[in-house]
N, C-alpha and C. Protein backbone atom coordinates (compact mmCIF):
# COMPACT_ATOMS: atom_id res chain seq x y z
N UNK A 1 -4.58 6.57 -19.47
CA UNK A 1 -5.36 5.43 -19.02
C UNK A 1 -5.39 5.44 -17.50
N UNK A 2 -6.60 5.54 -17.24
CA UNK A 2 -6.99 5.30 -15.41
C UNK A 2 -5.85 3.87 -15.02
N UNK A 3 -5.74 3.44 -13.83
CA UNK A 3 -5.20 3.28 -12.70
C UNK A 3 -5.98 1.74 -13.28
N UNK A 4 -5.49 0.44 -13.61
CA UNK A 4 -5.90 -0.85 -13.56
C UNK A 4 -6.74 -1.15 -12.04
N UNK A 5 -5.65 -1.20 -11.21
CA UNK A 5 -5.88 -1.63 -9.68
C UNK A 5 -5.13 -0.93 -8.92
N UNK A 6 -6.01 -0.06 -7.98
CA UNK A 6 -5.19 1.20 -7.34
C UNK A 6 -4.78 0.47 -6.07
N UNK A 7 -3.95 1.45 -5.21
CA UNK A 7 -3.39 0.69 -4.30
C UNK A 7 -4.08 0.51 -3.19
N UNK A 8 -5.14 1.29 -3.20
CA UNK A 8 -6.64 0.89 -2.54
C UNK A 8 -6.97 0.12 -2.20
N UNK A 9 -7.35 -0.22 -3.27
CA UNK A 9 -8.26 -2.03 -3.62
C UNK A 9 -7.27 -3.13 -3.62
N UNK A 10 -6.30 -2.97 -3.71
CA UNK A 10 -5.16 -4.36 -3.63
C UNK A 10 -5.08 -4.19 -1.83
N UNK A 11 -4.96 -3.01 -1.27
CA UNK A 11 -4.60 -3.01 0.04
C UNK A 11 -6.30 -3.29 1.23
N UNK A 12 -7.00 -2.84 0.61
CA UNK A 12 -8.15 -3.75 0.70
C UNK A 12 -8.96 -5.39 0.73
N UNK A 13 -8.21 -5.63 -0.56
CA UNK A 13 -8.13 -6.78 -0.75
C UNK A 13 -7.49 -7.84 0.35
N UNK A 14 -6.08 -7.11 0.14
CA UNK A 14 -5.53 -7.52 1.19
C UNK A 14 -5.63 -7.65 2.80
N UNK A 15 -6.56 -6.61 2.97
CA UNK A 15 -6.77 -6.84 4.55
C UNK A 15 -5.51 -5.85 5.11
N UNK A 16 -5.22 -4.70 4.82
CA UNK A 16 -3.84 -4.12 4.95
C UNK A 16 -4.38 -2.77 5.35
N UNK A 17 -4.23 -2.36 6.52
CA UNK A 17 -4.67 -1.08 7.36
C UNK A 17 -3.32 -0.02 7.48
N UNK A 18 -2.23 -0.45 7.37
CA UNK A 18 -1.15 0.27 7.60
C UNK A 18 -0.41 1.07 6.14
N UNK A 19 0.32 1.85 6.14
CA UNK A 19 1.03 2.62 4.74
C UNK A 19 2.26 2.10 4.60
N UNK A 20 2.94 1.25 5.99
CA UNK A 20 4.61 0.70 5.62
C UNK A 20 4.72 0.04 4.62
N UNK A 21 3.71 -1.08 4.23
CA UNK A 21 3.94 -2.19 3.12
C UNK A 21 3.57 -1.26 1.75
N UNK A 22 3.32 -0.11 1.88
CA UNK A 22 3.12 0.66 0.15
C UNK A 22 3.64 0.72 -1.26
N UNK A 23 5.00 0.87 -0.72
CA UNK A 23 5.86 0.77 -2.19
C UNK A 23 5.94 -0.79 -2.42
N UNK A 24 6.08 -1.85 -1.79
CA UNK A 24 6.04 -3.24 -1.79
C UNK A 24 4.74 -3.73 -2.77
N UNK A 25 3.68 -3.03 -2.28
CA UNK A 25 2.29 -3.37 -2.83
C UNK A 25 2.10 -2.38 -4.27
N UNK A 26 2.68 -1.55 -4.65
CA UNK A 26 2.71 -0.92 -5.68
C UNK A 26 3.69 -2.01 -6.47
N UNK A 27 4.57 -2.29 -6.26
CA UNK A 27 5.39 -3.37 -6.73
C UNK A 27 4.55 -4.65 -6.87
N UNK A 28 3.81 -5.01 -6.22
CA UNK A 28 2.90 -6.51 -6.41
C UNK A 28 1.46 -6.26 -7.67
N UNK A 29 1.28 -5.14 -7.64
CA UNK A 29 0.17 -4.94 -8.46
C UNK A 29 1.00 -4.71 -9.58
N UNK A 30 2.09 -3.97 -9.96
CA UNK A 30 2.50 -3.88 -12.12
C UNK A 30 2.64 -5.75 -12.04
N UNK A 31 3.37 -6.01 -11.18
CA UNK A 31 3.99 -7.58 -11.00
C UNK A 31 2.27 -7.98 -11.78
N UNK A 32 1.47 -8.57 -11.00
CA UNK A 32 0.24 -9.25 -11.11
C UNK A 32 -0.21 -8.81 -12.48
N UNK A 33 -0.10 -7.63 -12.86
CA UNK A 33 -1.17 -7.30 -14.24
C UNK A 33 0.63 -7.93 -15.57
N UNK A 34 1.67 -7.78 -14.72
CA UNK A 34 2.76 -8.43 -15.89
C UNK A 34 2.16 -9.59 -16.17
N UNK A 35 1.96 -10.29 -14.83
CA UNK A 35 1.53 -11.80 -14.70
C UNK A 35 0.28 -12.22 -15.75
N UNK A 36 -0.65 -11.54 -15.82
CA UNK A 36 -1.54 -11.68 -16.59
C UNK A 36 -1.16 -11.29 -17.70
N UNK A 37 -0.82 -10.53 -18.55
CA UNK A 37 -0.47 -10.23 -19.35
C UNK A 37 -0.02 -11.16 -20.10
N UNK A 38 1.12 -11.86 -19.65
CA UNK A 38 2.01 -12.93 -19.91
C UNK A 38 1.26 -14.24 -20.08
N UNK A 39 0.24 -14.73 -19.15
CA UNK A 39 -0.29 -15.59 -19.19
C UNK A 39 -1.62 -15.55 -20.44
N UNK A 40 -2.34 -14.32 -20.93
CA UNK A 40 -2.92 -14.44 -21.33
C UNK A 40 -2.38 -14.11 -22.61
N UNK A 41 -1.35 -13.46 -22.74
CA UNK A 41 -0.71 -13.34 -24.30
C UNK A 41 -1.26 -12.14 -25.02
N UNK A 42 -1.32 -11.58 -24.53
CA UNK A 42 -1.88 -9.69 -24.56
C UNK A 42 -1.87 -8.92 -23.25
N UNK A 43 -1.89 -7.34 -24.33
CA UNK A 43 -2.22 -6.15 -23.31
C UNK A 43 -3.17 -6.25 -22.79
N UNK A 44 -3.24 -5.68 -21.58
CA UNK A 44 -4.85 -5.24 -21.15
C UNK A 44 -4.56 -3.84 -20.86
N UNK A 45 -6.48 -3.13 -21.61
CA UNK A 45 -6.61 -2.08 -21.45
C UNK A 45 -7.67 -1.47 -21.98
N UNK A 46 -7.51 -0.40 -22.77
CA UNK A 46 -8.63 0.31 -23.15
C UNK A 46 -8.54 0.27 -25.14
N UNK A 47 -6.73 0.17 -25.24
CA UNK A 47 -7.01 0.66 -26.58
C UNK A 47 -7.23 -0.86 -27.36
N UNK A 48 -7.69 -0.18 -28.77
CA UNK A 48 -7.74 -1.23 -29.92
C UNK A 48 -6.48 -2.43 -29.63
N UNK A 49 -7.22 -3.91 -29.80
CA UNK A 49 -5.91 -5.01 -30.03
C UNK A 49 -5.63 -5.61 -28.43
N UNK A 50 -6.32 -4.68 -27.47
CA UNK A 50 -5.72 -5.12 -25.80
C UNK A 50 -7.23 -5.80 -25.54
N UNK A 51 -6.70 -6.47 -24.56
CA UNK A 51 -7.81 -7.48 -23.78
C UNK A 51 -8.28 -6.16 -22.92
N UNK A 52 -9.74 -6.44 -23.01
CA UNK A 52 -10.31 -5.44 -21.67
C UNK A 52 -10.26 -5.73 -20.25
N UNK A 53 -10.17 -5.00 -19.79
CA UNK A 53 -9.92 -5.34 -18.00
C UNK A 53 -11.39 -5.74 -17.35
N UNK A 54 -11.49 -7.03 -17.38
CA UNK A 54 -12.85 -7.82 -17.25
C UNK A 54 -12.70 -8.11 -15.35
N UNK A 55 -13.78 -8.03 -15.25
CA UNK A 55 -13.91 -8.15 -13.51
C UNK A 55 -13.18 -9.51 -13.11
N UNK A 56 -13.38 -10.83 -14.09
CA UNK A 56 -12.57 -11.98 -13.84
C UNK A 56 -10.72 -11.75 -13.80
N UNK A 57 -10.48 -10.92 -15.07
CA UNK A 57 -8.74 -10.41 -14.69
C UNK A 57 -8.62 -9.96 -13.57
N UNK A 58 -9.58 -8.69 -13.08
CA UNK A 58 -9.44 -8.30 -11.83
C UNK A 58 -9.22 -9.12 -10.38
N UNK A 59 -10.09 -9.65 -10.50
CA UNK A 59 -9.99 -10.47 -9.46
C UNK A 59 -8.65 -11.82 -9.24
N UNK A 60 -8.78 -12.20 -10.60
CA UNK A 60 -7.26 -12.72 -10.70
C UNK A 60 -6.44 -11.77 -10.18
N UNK A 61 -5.80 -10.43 -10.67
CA UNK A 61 -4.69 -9.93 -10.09
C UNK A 61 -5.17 -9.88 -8.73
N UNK A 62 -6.18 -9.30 -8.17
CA UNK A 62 -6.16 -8.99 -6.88
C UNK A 62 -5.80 -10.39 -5.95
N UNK A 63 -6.12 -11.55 -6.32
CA UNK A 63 -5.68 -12.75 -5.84
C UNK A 63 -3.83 -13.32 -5.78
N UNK A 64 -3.64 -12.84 -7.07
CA UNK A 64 -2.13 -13.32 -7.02
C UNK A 64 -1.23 -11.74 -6.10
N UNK A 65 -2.28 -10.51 -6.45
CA UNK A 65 -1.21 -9.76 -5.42
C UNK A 65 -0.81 -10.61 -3.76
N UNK A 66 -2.25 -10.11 -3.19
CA UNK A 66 -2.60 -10.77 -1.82
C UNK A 66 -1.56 -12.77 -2.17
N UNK A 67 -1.15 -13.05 -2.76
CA UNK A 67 -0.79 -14.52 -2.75
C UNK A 67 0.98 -13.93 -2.57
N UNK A 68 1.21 -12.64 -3.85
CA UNK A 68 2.50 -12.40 -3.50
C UNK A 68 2.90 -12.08 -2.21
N UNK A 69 1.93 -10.95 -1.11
CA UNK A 69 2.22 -10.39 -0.41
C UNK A 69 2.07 -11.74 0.69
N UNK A 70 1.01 -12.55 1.00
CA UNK A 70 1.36 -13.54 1.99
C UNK A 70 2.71 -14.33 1.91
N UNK A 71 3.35 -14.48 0.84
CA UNK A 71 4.02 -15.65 -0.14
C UNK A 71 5.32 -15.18 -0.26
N UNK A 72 6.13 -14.37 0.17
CA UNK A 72 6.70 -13.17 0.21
C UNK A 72 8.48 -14.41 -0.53
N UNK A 73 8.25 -15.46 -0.15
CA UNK A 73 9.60 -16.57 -0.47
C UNK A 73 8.95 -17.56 -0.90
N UNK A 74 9.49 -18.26 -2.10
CA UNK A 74 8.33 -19.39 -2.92
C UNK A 74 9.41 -20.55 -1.87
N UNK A 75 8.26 -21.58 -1.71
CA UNK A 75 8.58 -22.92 -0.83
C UNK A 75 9.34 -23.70 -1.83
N UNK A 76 9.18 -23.41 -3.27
CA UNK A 76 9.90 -24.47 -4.50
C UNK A 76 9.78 -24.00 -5.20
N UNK A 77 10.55 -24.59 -6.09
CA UNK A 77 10.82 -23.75 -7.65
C UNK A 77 9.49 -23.84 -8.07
N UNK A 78 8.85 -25.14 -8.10
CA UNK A 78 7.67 -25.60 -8.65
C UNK A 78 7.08 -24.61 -8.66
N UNK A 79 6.43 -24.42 -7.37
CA UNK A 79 5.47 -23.28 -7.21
C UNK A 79 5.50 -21.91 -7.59
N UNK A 80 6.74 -21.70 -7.88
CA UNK A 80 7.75 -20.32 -8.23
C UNK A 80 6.77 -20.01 -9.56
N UNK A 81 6.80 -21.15 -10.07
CA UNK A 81 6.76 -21.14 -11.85
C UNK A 81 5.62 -20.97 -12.35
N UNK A 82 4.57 -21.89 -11.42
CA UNK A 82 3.17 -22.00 -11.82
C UNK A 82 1.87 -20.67 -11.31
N UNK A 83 1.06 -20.61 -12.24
CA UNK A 83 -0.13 -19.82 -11.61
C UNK A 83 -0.90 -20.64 -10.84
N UNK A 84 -1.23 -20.21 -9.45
CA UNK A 84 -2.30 -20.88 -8.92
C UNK A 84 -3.83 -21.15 -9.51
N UNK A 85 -4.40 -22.20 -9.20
CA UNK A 85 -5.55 -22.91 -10.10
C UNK A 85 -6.71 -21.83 -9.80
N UNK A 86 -7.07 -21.13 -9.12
CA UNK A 86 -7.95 -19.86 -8.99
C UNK A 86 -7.40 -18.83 -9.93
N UNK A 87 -6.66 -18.37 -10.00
CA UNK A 87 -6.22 -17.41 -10.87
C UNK A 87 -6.08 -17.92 -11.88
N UNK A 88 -5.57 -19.12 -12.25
CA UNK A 88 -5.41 -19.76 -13.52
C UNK A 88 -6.90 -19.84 -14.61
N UNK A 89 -7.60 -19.87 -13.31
CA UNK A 89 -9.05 -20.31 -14.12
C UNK A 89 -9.89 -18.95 -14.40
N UNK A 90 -9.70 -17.58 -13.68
CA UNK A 90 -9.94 -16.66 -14.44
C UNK A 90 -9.17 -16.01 -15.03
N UNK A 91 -7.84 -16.19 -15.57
CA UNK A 91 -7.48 -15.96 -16.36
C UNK A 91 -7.67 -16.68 -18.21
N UNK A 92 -7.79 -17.57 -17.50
CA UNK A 92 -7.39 -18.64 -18.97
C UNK A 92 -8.44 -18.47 -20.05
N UNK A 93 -10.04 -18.00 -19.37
CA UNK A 93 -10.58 -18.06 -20.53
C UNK A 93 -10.08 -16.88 -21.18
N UNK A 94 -9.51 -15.94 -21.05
CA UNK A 94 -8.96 -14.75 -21.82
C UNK A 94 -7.79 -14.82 -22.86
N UNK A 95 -7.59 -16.24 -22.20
CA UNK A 95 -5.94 -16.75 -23.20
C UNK A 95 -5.59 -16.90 -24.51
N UNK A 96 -4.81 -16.23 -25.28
CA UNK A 96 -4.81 -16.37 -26.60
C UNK A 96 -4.72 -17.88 -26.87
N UNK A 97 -5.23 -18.51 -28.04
CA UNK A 97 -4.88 -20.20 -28.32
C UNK A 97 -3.77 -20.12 -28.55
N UNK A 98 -2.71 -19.27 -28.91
CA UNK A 98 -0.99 -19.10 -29.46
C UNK A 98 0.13 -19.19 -28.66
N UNK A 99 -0.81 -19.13 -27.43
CA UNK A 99 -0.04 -18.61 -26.05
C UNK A 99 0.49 -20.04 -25.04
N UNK A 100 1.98 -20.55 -25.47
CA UNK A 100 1.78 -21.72 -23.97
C UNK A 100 2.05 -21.33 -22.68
């Protein structure tokens, strides 16, 4: 299976011209597609049974990477816990009904 979100396009996304933050940002992108995963209550991917990798997931992960990488220490637990309401909202329509 191809590359979800290469480190390209997250470092793009990000606004990130330099190679120091690399292994960090390889670390924020499995993180983000865990994140979804979790939130939506399936795989994503290619095979039978997985959610497809829809431009709205995409953009969700690419949002919560860039949120990890600004965000680097959560201000509160609160915030620790929750998905932000942009990402929340392209994720959710993908959400299993089984899933809290």
């Amino acid at each position: 299976m191809a590359e979800l979100i290469t480190l390209d396009e997250a470092k793009l996304h990000c606004r990130i011209d330099s190679s120091e933050d690399d292994p960090l940002i390889t670390v924020y992108i499995a993180a983000s597609l865990e994140a979804c995963c979790k939130h939506i209550g399936k795989a994503i991917g290619d095979e039978a049974g997985q959610q497809p990798f829809t431009p709205g997931i995409k953009a969700g992960c690419l949002m919560f990477i860039s949120m990890l990488y600004e965000y680097r220490t959560s201000i509160s637990d609160v915030e620790a816990k929750r998905v932000p309401f942009a990402i929340e909202s392209l994720w959710s329509v993908y959400r299993d009904l089984g899933v809290m």
